[in-house]
Each structure stands twice: as structure tokens, then as C-alpha cells.
C-alpha atoms as a PDB file:
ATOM      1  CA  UNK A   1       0.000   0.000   0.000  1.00  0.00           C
ATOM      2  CA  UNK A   2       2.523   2.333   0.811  1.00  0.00           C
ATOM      3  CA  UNK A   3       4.066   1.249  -2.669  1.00  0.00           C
ATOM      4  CA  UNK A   4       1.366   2.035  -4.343  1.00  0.00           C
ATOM      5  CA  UNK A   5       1.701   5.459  -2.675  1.00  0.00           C
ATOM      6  CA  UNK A   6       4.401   6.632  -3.512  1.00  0.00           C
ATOM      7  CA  UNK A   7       4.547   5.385  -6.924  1.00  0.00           C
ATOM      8  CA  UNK A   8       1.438   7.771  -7.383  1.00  0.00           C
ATOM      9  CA  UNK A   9       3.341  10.821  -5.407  1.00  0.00           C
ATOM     10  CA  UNK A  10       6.121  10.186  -8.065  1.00  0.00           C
ATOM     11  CA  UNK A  11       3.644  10.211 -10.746  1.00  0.00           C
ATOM     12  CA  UNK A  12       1.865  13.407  -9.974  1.00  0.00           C
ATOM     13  CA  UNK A  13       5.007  15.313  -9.231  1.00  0.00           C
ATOM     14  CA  UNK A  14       6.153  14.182 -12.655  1.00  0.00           C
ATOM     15  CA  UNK A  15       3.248  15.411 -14.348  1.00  0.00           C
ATOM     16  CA  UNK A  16       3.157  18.814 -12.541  1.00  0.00           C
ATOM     17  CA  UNK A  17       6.717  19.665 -13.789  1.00  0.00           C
ATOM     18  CA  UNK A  18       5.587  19.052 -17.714  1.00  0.00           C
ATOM     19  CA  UNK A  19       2.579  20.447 -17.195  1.00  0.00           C
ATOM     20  CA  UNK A  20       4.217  23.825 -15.431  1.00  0.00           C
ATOM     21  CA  UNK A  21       7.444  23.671 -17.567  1.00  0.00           C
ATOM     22  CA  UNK A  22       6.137  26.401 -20.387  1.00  0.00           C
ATOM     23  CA  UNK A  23       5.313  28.979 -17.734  1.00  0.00           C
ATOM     24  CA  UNK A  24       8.792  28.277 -15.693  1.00  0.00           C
ATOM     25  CA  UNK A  25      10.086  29.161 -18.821  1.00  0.00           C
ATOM     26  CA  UNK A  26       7.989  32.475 -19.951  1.00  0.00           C
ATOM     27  CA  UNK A  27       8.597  33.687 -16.545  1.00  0.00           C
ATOM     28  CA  UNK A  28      12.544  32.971 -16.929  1.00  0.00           C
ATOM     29  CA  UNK A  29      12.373  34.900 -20.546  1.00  0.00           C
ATOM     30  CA  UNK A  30      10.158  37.617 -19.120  1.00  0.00           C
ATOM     31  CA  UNK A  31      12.837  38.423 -16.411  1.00  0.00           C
ATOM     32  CA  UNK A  32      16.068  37.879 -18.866  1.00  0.00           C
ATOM     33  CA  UNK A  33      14.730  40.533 -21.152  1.00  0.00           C
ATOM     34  CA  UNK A  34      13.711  43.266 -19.330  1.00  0.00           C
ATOM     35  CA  UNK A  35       9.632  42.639 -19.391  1.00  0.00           C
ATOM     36  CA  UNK A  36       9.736  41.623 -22.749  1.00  0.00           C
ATOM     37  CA  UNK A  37       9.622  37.732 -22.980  1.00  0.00           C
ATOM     38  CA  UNK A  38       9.389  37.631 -26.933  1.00  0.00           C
ATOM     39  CA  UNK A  39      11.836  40.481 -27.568  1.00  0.00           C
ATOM     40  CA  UNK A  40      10.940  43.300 -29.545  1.00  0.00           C
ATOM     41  CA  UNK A  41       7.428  42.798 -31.481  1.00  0.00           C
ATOM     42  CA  UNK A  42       5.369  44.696 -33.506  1.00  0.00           C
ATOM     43  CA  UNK A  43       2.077  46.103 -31.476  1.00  0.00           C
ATOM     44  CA  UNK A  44      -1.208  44.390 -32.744  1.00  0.00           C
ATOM     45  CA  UNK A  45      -3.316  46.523 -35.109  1.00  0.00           C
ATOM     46  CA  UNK A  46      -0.357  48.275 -37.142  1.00  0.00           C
ATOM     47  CA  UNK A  47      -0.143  45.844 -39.536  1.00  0.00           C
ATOM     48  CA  UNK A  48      -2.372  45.655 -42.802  1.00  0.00           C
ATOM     49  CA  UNK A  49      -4.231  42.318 -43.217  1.00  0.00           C
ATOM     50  CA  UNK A  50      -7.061  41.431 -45.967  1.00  0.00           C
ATOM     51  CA  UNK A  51      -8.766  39.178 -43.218  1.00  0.00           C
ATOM     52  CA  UNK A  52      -8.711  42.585 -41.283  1.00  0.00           C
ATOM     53  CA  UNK A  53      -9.857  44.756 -43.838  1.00  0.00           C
ATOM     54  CA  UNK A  54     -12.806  41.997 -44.989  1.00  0.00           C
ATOM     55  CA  UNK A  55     -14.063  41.530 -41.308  1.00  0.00           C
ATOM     56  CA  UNK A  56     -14.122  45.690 -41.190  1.00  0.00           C
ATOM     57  CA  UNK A  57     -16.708  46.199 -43.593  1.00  0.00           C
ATOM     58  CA  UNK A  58     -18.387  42.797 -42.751  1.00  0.00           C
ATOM     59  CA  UNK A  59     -18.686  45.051 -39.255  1.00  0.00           C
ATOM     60  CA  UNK A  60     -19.367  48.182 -40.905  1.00  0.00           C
ATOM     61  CA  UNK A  61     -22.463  46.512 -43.175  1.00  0.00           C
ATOM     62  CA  UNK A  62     -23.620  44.966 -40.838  1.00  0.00           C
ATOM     63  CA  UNK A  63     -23.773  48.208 -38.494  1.00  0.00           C
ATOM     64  CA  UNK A  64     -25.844  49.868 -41.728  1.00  0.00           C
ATOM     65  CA  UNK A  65     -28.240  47.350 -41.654  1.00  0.00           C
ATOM     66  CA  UNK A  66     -28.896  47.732 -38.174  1.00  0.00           C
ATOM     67  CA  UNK A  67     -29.260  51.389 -38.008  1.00  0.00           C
ATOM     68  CA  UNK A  68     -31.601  51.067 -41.174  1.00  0.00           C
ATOM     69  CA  UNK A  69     -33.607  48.505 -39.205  1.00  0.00           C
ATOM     70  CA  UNK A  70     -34.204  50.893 -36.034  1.00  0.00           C
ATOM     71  CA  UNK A  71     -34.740  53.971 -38.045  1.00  0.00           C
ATOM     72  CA  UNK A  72     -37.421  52.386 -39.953  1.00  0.00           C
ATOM     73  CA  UNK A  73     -39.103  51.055 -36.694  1.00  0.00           C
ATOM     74  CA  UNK A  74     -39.133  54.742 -34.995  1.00  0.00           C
ATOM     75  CA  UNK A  75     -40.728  56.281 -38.057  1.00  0.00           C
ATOM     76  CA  UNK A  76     -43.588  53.621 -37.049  1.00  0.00           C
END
């Protein structure tokens, strides 16, 4: 029983270290680079993307057809 026991303490503890292992090692990075764990990177929204641009107006129409929808209902 007290076999069993430990085996299963050993287990565990093995499987906490893989399973906290990636965020040992973003805190190590973080602190080695000055509170910037993936050196310098670009900030999000300066770059130009199509997928960007398509979901904008996706946003935008759908925004028109709304407004259209609750103008129409207070001329009612």
C-alpha cells in the first residue's frame, strides 16, 4: 500500500513539472529581457491584413443594416 503510494506521489510530481514547464520558462524569458519575454514585437493593429480589412466592412455593413432597421421602426 505504501508502494502504491508513492509510486502515485512520483507520478503526480512528474506530471506537474511538464505540465508547469512552459510557464517556468515564460517567466525565466520575461525576467532575462527586461519585461519583454518575446523580444521586440510589432504592437497588434499596425499591420495591414485582408482578413482585417474583410471583417471591417463585414462590421461596418452589418452596423448599416442595423441602423436602417431601427430607423425604420421609430418612423412607425
Amino acid at each position: 500500500m505504501v508502494g502504491n503510494l508513492l509510486e502515485l506521489v512520483i507520478l503526480m510530481l512528474v506530471i506537474a513539472l511538464f505540465a508547469f514547464a512552459p510557464l517556468g520558462y515564460f517567466i525565466y524569458m520575461y525576467t532575462q529581457k527586461g519585461g519583454e519575454p518575446f523580444g521586440d514585437i510589432e504592437p497588434h493593429g499596425d499591420s495591414e491584413s485582408k482578413v482585417l480589412d474583410m471583417a471591417e466592412k463585414l462590421i461596418n455593413m452589418v452596423k448599416g443594416v442595423a441602423g436602417k432597421k431601427t430607423e425604420t421602426k421609430e418612423e412607425e
